[in-house]
Protein backbone atom coordinates (compact mmCIF):
# COMPACT_ATOMS: atom_id res chain seq x y z
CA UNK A 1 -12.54 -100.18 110.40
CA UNK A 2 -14.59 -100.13 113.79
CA UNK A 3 -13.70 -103.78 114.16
CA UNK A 4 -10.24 -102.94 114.04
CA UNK A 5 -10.27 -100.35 116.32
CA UNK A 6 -12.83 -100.11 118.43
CA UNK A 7 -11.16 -101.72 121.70
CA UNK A 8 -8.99 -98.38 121.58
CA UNK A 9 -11.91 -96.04 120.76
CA UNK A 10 -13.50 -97.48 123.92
CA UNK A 11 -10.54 -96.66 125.64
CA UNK A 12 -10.13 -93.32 124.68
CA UNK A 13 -13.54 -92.32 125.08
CA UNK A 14 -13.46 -93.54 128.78
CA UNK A 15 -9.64 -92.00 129.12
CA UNK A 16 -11.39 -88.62 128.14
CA UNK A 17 -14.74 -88.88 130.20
CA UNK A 18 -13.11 -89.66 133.36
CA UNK A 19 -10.08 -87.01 132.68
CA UNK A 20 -12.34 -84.48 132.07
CA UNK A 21 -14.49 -85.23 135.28
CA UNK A 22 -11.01 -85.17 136.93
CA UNK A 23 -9.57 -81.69 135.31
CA UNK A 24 -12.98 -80.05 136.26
CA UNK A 25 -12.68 -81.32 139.47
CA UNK A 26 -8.77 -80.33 140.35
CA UNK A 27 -7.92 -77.88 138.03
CA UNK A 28 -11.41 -75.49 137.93
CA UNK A 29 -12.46 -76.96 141.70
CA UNK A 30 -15.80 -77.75 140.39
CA UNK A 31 -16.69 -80.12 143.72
CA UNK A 32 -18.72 -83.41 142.21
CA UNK A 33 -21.87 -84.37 144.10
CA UNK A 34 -22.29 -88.25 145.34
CA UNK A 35 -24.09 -88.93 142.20
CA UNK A 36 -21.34 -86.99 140.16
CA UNK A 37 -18.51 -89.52 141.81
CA UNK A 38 -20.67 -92.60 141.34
CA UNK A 39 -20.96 -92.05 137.80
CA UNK A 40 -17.13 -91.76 137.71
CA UNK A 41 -16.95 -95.74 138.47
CA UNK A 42 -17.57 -97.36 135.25
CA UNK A 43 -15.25 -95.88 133.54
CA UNK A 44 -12.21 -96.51 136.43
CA UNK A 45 -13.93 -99.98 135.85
CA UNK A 46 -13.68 -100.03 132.09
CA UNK A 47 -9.83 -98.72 132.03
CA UNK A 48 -9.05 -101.88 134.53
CA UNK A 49 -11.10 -103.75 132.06
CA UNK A 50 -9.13 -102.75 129.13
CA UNK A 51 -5.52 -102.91 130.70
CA UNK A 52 -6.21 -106.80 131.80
CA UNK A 53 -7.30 -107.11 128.43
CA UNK A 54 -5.16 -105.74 126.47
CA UNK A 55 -1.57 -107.14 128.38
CA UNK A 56 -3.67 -110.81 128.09
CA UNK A 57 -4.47 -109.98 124.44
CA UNK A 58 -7.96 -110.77 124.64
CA UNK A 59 -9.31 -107.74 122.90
CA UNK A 60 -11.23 -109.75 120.53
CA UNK A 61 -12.62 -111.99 122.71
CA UNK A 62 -16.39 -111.62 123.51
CA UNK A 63 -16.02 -111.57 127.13
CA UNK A 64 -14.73 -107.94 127.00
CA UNK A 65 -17.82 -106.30 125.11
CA UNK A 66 -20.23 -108.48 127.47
CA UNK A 67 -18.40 -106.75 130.52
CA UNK A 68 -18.27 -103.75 128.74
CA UNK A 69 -22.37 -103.79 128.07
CA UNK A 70 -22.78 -105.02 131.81
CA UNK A 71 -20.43 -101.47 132.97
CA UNK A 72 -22.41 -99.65 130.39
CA UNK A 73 -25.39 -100.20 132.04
CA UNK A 74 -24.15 -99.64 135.29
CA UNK A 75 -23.25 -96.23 134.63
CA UNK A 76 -26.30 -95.43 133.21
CA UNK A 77 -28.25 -96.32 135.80
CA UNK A 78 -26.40 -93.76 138.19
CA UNK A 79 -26.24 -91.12 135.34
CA UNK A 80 -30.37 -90.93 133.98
CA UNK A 81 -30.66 -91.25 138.14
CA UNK A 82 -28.69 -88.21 138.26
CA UNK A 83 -30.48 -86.07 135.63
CA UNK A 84 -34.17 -87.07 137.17
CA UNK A 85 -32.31 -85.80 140.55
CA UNK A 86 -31.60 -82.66 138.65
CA UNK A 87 -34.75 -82.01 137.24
CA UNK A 88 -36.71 -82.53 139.94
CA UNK A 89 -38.10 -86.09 138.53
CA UNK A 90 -36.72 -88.71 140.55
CA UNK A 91 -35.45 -88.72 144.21
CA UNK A 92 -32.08 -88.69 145.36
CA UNK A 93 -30.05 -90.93 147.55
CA UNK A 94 -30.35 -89.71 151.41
CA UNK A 95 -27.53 -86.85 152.08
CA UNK A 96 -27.68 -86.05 148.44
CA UNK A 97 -30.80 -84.10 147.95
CA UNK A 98 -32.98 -81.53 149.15
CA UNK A 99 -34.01 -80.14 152.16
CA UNK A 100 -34.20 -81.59 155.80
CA UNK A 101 -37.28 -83.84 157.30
CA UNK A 102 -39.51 -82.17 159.64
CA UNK A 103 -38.78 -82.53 163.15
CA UNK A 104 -39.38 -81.68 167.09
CA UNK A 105 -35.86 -83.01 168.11
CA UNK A 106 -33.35 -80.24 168.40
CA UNK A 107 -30.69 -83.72 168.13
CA UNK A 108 -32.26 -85.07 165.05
CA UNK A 109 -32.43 -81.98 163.03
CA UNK A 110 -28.42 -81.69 163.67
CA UNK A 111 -27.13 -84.88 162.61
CA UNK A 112 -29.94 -84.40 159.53
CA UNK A 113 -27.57 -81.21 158.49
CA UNK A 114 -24.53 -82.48 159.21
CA UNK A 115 -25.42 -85.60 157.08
CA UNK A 116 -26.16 -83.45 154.20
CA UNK A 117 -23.74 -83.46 151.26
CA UNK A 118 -22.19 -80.35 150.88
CA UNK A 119 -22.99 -80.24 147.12
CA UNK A 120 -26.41 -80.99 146.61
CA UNK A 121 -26.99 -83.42 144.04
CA UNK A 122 -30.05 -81.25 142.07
CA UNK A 123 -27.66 -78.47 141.63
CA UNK A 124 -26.45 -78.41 138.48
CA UNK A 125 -23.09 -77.50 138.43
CA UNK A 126 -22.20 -76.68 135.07
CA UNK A 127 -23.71 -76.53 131.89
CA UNK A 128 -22.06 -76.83 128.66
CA UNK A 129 -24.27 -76.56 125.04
CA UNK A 130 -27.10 -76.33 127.42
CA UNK A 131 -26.72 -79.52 128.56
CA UNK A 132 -25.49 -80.89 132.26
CA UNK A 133 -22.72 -82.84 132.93
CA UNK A 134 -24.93 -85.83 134.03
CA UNK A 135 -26.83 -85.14 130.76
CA UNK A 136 -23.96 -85.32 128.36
CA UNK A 137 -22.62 -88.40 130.61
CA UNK A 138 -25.43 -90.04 130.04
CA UNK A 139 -25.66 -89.61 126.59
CA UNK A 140 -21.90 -90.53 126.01
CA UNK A 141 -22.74 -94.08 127.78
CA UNK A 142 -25.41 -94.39 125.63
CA UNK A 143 -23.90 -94.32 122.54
CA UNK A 144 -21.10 -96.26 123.77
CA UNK A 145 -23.43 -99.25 124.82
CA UNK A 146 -25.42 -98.77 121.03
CA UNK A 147 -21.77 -98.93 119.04
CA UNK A 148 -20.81 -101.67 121.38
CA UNK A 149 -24.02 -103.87 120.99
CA UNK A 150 -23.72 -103.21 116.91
CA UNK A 151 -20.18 -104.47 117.59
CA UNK A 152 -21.04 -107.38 119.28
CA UNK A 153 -24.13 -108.06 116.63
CA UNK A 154 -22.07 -107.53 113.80
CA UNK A 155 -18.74 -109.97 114.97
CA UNK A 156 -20.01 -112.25 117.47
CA UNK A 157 -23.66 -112.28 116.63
CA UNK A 158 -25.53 -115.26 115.13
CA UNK A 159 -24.45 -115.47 111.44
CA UNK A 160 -26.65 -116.83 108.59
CA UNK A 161 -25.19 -120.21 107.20
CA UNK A 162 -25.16 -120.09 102.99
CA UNK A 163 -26.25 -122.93 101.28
């Protein structure tokens, strides 16, 4: 049954993941950090993917779930990025995080604030099940790439010839 259906399952997920980053965004004006938007990009990636795809009819052709793993990874790159930013672990791109750079010039400490995002990207925004936004992004692109490379294994993978 995932064979059958799992080009549209990909679809939806991403559909959903990248609506809801959109509804939190307009409708509750939750403002997304630069790490928040960058993790947005896979999945405006993935529904270009699956449009060419699916008007060309290639949905069962391997080519789709290799870009797919390559977007994957992409996206999770930015998003585990994101939650070492938020806890502290890892450092965040410049105008993203924390506080300013000491300095004697009156000129350098001004463009340093106005360079700063507005939304830091350590703040954590909202939290749902205990778990950030970045958090539960991450884990959604993880289990996307797992079901996708058991996909791939399973109907593209090297089969064993009977004798």
């Amino acid at each position: 049954m995932l064979k059958k259906y799992w080009f549209y399952l990909l679809s939806l997920l991403s559909i959903t993941a990248l609506g809801s980053a959109l509804i939190a965004e307009y409708y509750f004006y939750i403002e997304p950090c630069k790490m928040c938007l960058k993790q947005r990009e896979p999945y405006y990636a993935l529904i270009g993917l699956f449009i060419i795809f699916f008007i060309f009819r290639w949905q069962s052709k391997i080519w789709f779930f290799i870009g797919v793993q390559i977007i994957i990874i992409y996206g999770l790159f930015y998003s585990i990025w994101h939650v070492g930013i938020e806890n502290k672990i890892l450092p965040g791109p410049s105008g993203c995080s924390g506080g300013l750079d000491i300095t004697n010039n009156a000129n350098n400490l001004k463009e340093q604030i106005l360079s700063k995002a507005v939304i830091n990207c350590e703040d954590i925004v909202w939290i749902i099940f205990g778990l950030s936004a970045a958090t539960i992004n991450s884990l959604l692109l993880f289990l996307i790439f797992l079901i996708n490379t058991i996909y791939i294994w399973n109907n593209h993978g090297f089969k064993k010839e009977k004798n």
